[in-house]
Protein backbone atom coordinates (compact mmCIF):
# COMPACT_ATOMS: atom_id res chain seq x y z
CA UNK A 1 158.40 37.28 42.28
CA UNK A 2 156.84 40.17 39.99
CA UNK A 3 160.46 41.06 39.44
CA UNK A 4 161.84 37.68 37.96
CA UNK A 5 158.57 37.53 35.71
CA UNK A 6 159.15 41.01 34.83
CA UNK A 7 162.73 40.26 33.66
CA UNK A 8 161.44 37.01 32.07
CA UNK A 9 159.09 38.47 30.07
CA UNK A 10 161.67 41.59 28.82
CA UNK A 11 163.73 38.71 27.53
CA UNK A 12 160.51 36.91 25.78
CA UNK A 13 159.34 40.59 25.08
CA UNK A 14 155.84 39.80 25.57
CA UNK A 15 154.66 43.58 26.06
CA UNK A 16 151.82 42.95 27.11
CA UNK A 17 152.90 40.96 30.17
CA UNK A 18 155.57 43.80 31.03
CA UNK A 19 153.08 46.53 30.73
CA UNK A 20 150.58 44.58 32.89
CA UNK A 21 152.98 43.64 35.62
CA UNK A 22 154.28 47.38 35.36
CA UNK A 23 151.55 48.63 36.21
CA UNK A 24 150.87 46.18 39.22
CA UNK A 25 154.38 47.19 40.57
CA UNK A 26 153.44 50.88 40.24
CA UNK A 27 150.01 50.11 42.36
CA UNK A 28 151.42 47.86 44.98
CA UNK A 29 154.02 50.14 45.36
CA UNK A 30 151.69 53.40 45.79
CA UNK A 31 149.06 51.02 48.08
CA UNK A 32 151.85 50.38 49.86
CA UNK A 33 153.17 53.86 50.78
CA UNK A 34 149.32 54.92 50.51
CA UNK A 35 149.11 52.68 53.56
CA UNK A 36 152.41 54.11 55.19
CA UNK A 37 151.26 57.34 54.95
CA UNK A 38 147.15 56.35 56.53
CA UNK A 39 149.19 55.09 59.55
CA UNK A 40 151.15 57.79 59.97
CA UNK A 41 148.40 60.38 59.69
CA UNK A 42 146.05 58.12 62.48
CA UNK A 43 149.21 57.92 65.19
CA UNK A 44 149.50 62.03 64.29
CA UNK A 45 146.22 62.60 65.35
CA UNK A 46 146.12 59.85 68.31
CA UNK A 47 149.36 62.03 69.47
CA UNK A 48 147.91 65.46 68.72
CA UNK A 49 144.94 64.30 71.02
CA UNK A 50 146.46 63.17 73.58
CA UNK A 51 148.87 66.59 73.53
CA UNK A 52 145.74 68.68 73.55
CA UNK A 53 144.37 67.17 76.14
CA UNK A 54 147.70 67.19 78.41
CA UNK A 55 148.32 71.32 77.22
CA UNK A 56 144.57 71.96 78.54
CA UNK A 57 145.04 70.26 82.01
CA UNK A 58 148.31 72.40 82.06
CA UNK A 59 146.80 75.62 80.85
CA UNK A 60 143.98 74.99 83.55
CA UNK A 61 146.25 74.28 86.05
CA UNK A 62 148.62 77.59 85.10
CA UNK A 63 145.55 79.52 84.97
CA UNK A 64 145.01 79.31 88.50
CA UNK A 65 148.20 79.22 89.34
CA UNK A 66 148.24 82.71 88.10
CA UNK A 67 145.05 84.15 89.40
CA UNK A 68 146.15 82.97 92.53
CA UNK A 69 149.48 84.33 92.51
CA UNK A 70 147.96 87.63 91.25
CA UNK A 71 145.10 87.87 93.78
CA UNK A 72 148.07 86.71 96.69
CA UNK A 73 150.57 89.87 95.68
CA UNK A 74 147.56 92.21 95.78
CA UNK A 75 147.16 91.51 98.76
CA UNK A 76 150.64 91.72 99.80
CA UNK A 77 150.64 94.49 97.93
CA UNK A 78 147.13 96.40 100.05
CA UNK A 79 149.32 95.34 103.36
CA UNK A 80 151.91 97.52 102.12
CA UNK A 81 149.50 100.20 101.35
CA UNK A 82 148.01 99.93 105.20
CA UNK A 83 151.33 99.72 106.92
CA UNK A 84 152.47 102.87 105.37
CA UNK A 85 149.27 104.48 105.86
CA UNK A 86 149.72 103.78 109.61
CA UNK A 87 153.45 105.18 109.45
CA UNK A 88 152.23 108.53 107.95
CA UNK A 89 148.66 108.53 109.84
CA UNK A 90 146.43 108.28 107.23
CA UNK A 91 144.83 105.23 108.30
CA UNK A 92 146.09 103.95 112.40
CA UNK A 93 146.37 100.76 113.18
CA UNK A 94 146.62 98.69 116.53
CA UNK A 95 150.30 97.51 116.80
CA UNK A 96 149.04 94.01 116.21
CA UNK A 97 146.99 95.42 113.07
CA UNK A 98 150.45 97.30 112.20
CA UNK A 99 152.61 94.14 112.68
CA UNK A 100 150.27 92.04 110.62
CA UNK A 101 150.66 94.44 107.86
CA UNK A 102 154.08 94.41 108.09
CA UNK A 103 154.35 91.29 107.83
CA UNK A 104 152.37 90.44 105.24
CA UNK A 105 153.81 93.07 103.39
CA UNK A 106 157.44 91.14 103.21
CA UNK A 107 155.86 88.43 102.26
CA UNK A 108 155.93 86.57 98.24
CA UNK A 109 154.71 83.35 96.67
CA UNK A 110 155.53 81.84 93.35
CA UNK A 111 154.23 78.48 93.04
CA UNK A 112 155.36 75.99 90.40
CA UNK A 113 154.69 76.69 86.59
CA UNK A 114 152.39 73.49 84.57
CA UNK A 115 154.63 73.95 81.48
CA UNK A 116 156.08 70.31 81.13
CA UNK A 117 153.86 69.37 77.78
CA UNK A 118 154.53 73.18 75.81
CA UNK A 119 158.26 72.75 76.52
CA UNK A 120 158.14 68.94 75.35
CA UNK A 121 156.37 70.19 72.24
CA UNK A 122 158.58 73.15 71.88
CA UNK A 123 161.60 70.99 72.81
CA UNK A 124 160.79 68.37 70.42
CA UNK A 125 159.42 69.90 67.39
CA UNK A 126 156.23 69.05 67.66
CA UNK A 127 153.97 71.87 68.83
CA UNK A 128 152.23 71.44 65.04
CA UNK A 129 150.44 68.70 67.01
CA UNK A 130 148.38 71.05 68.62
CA UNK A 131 145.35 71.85 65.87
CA UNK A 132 143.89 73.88 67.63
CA UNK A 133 145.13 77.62 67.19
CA UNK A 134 143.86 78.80 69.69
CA UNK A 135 144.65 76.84 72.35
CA UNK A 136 148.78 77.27 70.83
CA UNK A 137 148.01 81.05 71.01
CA UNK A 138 146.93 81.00 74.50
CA UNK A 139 149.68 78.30 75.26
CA UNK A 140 151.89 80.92 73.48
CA UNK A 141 150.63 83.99 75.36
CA UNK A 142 150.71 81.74 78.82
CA UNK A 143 154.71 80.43 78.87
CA UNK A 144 155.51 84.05 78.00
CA UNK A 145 154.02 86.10 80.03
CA UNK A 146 156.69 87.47 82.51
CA UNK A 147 154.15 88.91 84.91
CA UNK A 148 154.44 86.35 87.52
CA UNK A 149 158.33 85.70 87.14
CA UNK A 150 158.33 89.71 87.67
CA UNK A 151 156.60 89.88 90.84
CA UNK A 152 158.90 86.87 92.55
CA UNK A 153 161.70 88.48 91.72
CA UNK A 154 160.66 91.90 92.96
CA UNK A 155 159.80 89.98 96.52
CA UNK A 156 162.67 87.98 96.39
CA UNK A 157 164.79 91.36 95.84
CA UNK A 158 162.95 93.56 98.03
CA UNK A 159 164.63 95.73 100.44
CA UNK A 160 161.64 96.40 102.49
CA UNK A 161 161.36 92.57 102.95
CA UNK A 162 165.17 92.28 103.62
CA UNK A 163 165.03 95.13 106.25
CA UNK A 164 161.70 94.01 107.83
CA UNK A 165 163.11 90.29 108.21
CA UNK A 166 166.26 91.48 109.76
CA UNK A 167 164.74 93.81 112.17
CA UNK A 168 162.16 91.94 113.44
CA UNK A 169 163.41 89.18 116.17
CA UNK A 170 162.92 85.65 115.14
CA UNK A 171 160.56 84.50 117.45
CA UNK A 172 158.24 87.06 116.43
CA UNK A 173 158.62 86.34 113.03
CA UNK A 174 157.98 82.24 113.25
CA UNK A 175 154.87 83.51 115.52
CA UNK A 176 153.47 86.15 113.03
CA UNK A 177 154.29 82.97 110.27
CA UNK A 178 151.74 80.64 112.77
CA UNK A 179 149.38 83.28 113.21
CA UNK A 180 149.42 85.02 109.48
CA UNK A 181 151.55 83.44 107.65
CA UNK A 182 151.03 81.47 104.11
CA UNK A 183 148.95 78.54 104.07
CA UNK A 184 149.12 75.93 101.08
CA UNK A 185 146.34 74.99 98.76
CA UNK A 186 146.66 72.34 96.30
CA UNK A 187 144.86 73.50 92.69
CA UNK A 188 142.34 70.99 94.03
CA UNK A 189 141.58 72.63 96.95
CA UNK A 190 139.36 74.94 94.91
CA UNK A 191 137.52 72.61 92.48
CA UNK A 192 133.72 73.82 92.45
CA UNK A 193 134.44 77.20 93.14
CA UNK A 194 133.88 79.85 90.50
């Protein structure tokens, strides 16, 4: 409609007309994308909130995934330490003290990384989402860290554990699993504790 009166007017050449509806073109248009631009800006932040919020549960979740990956291979790792102390007579042990140790010593745990939201913002191309720099550096510093992936591989690879699990007779090893063995906690299971 502005249009046909704007070409109607160029062919009266009423200037006045032209320059007024000119300049209501040039505003409606700029509202208009103005607008565009106000709605795009509100679903950014609606998305980079509800991102945040979704990286945090993950990071919480990761974070004791790793603490209680680390605390479980330190303790692998001090069964090592007392086994071999009872080889070399350091420390003795009861051969039910020994066989525990022994045990637990082949043993490894990884547990399931929390990573799905960082590698959908990664994956995506929308990690600028996250505001919040440092949250992305910790994010950053979290999906990186090798530590973890290290220490499964080194128990998935071990010789002692290969050796140990195919010297040991199978029965004792399912009853040393009952007695010793893992047991599994849900994140959940720990809520509360500090």
């Amino acid at each position: 409609m502005i249009l046909r009166r704007l070409a109607e007017n160029l062919k009266a050449q009423n200037w006045t007309a032209i320059a007024i509806e000119f300049v209501l073109l040039v505003l409606g248009v700029f509202l208009g994308i103005q607008v565009a631009n106000w709605n795009v800006e509100r679903e950014r932040t609606r998305d980079s909130a509800v991102f945040t919020a979704r990286l945090k549960a993950d990071l919480r979740e990761e974070n004791w995934r790793y603490r209680f990956l680390v605390d479980y291979h330190r303790d692998v790792q001090a069964a090592a330490r007392r086994a071999a102390d009872a080889l070399d007579g350091t420390a003795p042990l009861s051969n039910e003290e020994f066989l525990v140790s022994a045990y637990r010593a082949s043993q490894y745990k990884q547990g399931s990384s929390r990573r799905a939201t960082y590698d959908q913002l990664i994956s995506t191309g929308n990690i600028g989402l996250i505001r919040d720099e440092a949250l992305l550096r910790i994010a950053v510093r979290a999906y990186s860290i090798a530590t973890i992936n290290d220490l499964v591989r080194e128990g998935v690879n071990s010789r002692y554990r290969e050796l140990f699990r195919m010297s040991i007779d199978t029965a004792v090893q399912k009853e040393l699993g009952v007695q010793c063995g893992d047991r599994y906690l849900e994140p959940g299971d720990f809520e509360g504790m500090s």
